[in-house]
PDB file of N, CA and C in Angstrom:
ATOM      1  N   UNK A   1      -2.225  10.303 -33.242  1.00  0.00           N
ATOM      2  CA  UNK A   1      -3.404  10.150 -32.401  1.00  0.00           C
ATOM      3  C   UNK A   1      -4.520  11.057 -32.921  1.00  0.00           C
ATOM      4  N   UNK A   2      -5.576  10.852 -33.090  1.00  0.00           N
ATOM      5  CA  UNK A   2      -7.036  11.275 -33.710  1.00  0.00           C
ATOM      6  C   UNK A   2      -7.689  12.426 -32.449  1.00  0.00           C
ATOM      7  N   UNK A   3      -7.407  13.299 -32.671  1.00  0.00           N
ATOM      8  CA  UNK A   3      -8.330  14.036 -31.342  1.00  0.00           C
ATOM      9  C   UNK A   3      -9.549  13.326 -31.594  1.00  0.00           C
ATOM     10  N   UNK A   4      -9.744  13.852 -29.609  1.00  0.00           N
ATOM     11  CA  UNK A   4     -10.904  13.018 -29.139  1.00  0.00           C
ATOM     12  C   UNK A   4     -10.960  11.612 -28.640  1.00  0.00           C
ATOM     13  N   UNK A   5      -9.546  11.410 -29.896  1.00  0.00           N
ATOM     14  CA  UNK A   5      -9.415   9.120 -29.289  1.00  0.00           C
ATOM     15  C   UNK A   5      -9.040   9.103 -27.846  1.00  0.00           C
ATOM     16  N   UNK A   6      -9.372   8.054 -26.992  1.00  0.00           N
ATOM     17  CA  UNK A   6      -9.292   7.899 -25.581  1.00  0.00           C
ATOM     18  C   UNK A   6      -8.220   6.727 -25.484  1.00  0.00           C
ATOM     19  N   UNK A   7      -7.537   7.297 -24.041  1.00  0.00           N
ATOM     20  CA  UNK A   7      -6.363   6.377 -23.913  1.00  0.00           C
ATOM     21  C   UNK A   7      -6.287   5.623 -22.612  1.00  0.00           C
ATOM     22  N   UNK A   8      -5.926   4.727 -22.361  1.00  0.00           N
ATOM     23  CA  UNK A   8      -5.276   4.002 -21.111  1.00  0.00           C
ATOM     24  C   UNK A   8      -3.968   4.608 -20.408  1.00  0.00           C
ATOM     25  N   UNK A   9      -4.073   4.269 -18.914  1.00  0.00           N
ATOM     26  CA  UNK A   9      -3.357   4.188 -18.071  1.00  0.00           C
ATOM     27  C   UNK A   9      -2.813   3.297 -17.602  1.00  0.00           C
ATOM     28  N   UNK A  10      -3.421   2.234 -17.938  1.00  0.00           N
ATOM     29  CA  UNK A  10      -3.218   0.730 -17.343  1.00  0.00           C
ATOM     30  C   UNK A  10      -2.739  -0.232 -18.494  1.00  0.00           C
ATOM     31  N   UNK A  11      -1.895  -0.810 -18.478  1.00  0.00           N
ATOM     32  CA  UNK A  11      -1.329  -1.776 -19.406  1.00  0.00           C
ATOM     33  C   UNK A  11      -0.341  -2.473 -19.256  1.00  0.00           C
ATOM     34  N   UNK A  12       0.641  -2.868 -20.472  1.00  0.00           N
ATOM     35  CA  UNK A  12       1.710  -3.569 -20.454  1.00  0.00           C
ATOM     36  C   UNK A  12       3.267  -3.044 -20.920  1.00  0.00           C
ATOM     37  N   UNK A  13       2.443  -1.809 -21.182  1.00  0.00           N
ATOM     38  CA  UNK A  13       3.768  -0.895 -21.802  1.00  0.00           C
ATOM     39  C   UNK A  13       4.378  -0.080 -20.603  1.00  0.00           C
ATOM     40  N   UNK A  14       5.510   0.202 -20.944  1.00  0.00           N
ATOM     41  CA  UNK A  14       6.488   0.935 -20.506  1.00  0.00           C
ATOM     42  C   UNK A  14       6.250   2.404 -19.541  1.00  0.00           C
ATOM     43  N   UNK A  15       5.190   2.965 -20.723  1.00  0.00           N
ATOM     44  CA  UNK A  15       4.243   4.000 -20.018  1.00  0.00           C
ATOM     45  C   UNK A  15       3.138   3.767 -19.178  1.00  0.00           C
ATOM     46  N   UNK A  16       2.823   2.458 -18.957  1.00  0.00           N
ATOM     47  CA  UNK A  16       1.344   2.728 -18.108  1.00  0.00           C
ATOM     48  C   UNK A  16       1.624   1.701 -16.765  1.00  0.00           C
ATOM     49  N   UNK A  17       0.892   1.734 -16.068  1.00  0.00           N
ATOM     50  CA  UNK A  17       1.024   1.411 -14.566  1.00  0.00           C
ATOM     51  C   UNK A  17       0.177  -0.404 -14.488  1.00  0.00           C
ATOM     52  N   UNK A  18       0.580  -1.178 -13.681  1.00  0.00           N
ATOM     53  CA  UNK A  18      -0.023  -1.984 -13.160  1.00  0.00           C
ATOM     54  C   UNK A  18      -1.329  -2.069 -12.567  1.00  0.00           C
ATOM     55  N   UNK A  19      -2.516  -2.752 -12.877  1.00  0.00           N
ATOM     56  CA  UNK A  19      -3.838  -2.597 -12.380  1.00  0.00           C
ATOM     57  C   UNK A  19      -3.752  -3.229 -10.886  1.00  0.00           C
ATOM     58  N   UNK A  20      -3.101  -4.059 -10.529  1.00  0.00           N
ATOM     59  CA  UNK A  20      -3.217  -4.492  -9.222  1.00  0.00           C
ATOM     60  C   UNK A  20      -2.805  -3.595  -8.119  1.00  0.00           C
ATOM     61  N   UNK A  21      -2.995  -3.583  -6.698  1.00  0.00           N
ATOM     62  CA  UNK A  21      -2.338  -3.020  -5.812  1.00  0.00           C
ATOM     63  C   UNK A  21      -2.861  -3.433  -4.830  1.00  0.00           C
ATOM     64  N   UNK A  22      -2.386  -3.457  -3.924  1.00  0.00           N
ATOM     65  CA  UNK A  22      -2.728  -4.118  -1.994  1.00  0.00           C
ATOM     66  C   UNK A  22      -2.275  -3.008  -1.025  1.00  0.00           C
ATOM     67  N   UNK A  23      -2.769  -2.766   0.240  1.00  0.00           N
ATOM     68  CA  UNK A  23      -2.050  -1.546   0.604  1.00  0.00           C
ATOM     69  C   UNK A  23      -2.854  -1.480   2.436  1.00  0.00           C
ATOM     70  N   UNK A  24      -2.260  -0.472   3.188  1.00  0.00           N
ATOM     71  CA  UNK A  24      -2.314  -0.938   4.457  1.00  0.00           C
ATOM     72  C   UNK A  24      -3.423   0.850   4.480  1.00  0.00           C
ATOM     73  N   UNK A  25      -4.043   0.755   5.173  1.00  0.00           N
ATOM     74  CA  UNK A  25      -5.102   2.285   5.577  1.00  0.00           C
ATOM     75  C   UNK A  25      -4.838   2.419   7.257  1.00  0.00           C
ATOM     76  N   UNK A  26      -4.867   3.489   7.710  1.00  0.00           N
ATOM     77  CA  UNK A  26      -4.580   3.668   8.781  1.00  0.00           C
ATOM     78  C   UNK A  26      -5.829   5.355   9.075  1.00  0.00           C
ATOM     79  N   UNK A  27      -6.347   5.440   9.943  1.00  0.00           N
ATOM     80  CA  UNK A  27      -7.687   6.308  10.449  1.00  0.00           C
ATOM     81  C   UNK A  27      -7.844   6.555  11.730  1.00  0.00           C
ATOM     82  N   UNK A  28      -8.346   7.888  11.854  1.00  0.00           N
ATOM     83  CA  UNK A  28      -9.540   7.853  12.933  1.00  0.00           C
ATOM     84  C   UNK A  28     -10.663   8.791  12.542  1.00  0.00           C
ATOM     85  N   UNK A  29     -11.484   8.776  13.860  1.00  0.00           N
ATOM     86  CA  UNK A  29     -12.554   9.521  13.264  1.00  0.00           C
ATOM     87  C   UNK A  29     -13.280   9.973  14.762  1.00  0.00           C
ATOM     88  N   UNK A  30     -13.906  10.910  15.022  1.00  0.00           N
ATOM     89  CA  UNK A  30     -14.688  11.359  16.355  1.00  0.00           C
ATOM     90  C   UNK A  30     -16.385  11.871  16.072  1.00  0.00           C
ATOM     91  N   UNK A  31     -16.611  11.424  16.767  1.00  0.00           N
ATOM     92  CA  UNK A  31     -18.481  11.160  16.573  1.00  0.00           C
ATOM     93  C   UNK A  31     -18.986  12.435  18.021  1.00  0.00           C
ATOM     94  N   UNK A  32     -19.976  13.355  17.565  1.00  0.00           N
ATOM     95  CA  UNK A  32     -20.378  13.957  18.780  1.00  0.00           C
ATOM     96  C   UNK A  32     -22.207  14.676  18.241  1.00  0.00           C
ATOM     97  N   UNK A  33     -22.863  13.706  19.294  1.00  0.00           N
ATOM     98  CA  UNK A  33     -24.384  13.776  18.874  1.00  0.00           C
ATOM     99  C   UNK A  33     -24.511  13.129  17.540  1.00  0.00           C
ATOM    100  N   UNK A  34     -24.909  13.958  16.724  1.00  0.00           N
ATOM    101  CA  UNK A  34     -25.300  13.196  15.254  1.00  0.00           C
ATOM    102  C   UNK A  34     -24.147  13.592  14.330  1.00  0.00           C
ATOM    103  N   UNK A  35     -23.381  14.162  14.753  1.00  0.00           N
ATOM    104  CA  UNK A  35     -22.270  14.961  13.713  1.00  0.00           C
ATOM    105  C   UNK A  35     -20.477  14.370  14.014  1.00  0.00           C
ATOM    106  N   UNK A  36     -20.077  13.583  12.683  1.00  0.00           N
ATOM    107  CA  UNK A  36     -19.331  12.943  13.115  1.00  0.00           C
ATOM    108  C   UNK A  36     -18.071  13.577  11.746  1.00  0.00           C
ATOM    109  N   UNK A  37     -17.166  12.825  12.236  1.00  0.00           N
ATOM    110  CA  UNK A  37     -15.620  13.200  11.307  1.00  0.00           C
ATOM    111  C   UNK A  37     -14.729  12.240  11.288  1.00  0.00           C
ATOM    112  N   UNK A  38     -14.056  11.799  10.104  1.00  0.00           N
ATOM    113  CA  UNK A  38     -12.892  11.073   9.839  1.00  0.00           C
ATOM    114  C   UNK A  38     -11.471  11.140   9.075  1.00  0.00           C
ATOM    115  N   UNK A  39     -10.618  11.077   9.671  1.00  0.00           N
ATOM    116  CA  UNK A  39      -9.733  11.278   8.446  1.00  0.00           C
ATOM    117  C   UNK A  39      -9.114   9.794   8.047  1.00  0.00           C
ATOM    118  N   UNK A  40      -8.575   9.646   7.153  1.00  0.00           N
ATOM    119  CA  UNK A  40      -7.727   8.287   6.779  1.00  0.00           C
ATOM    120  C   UNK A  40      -6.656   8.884   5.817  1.00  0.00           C
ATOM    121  N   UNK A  41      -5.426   7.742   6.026  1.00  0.00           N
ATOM    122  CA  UNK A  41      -4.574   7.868   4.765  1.00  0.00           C
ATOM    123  C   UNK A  41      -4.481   5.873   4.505  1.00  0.00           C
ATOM    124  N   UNK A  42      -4.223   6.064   3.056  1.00  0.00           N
ATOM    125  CA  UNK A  42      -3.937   4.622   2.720  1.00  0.00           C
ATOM    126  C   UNK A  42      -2.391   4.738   2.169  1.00  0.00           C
ATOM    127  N   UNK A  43      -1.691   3.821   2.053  1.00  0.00           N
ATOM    128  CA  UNK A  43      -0.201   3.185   1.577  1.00  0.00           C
ATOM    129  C   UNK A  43      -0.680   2.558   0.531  1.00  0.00           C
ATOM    130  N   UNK A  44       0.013   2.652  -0.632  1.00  0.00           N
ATOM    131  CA  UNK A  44      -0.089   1.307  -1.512  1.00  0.00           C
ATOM    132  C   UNK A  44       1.201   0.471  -1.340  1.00  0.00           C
ATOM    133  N   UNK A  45       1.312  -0.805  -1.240  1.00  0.00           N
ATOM    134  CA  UNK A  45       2.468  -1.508  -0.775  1.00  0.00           C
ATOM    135  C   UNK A  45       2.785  -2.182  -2.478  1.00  0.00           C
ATOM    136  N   UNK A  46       2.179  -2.008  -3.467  1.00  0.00           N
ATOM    137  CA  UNK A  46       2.521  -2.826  -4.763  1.00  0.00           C
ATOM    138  C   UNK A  46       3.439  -1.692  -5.404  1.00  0.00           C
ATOM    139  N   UNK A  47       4.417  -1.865  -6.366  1.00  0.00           N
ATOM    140  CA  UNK A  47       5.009  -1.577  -7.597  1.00  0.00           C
ATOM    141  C   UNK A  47       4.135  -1.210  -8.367  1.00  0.00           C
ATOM    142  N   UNK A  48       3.689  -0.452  -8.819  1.00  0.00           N
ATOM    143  CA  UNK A  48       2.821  -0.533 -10.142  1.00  0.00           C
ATOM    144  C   UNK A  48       3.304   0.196 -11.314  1.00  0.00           C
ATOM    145  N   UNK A  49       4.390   0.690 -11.156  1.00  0.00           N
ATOM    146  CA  UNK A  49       5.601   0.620 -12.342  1.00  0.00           C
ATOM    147  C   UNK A  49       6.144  -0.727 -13.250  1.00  0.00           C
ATOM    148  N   UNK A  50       6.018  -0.473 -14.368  1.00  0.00           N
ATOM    149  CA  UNK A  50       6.531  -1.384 -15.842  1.00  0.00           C
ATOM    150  C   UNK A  50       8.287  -1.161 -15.617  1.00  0.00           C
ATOM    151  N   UNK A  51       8.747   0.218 -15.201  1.00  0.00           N
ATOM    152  CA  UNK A  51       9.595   1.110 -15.352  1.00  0.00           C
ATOM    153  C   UNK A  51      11.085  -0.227 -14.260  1.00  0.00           C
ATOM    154  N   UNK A  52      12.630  -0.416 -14.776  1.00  0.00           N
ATOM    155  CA  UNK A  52      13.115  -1.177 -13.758  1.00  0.00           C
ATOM    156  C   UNK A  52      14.063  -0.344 -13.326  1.00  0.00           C
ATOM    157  N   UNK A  53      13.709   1.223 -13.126  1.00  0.00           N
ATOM    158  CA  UNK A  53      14.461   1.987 -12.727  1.00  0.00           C
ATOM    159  C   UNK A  53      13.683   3.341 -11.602  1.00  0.00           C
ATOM    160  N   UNK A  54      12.267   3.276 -11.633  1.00  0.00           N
ATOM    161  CA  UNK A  54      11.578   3.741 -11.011  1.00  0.00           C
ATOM    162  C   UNK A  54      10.327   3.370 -10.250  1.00  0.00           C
ATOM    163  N   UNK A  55      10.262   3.073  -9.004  1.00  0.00           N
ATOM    164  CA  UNK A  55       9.212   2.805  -8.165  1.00  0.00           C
ATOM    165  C   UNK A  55       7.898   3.887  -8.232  1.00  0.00           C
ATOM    166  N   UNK A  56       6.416   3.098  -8.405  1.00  0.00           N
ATOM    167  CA  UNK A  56       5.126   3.772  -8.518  1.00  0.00           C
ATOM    168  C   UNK A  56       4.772   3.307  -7.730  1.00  0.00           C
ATOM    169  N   UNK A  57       4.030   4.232  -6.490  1.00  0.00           N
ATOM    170  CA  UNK A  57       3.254   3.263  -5.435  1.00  0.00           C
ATOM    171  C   UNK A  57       2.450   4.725  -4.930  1.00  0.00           C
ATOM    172  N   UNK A  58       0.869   4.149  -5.229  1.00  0.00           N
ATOM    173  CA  UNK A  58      -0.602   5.075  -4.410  1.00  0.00           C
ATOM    174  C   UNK A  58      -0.279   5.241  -3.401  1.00  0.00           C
ATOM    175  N   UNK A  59      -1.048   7.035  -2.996  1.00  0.00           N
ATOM    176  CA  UNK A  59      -1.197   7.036  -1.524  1.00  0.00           C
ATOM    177  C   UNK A  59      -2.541   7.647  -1.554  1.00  0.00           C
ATOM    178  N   UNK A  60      -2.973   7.936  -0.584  1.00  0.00           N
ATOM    179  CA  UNK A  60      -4.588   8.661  -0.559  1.00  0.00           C
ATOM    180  C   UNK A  60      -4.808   9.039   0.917  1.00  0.00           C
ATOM    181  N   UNK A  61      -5.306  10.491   0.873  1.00  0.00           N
ATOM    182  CA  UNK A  61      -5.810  11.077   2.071  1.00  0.00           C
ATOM    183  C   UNK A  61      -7.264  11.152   2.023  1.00  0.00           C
ATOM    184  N   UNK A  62      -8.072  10.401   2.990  1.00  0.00           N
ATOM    185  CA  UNK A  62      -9.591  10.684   2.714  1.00  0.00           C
ATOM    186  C   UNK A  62      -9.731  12.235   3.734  1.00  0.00           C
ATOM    187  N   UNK A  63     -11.015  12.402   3.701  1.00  0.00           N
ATOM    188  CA  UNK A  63     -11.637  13.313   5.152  1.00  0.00           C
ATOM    189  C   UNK A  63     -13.238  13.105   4.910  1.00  0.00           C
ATOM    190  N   UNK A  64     -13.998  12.527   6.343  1.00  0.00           N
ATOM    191  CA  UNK A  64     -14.999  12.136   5.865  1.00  0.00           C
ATOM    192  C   UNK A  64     -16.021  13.244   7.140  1.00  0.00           C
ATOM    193  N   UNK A  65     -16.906  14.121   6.434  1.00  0.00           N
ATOM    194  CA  UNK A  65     -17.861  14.716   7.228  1.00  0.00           C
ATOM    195  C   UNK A  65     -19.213  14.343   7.188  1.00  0.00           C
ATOM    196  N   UNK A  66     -19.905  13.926   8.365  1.00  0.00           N
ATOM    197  CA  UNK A  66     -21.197  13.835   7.805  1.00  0.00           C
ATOM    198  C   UNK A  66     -22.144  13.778   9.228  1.00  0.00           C
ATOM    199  N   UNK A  67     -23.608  13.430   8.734  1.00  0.00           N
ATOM    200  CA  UNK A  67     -24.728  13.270   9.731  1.00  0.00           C
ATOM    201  C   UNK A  67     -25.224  12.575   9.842  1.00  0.00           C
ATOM    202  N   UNK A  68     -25.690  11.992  11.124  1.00  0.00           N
ATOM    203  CA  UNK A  68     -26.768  10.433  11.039  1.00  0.00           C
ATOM    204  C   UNK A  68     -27.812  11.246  11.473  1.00  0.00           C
ATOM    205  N   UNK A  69     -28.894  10.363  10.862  1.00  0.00           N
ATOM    206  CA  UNK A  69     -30.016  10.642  10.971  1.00  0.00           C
ATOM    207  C   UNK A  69     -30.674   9.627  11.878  1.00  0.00           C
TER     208      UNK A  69
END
């Protein structure tokens, strides 16, 4: 490999993960005057393992702060 050359994550090999995924989000969030808050987590429900001996599946915690104007 050439330092500097750039690589993938996503492919068909053995090492890299599936580009697709579908997945369920679940949240809340509380609003007071103009100043509001959220949290979320998402599931990924796809495989995105090549691998037929190990399961890959996203998760994600948001937290959302902010102001309306």
């Amino acid at each position: 490999k050439i330092k500097g050359e750039g690589c993938s994550s996503f492919g068909d090999k053995i090492d890299q993960f599936r580009r697709g995924d579908a997945g369920i989000k679940l949240g809340c969030g509380i609003a007071f005057d103009m100043f509001y808050a959220d949290v979320n987590y998402d599931w990924g429900l796809a495989n995105i393992s090549h691998s037929d001996y190990n399961d890959a599946h996203t998760s994600a915690i948001t937290l959302n702060f902010g102001v309306n104007f």
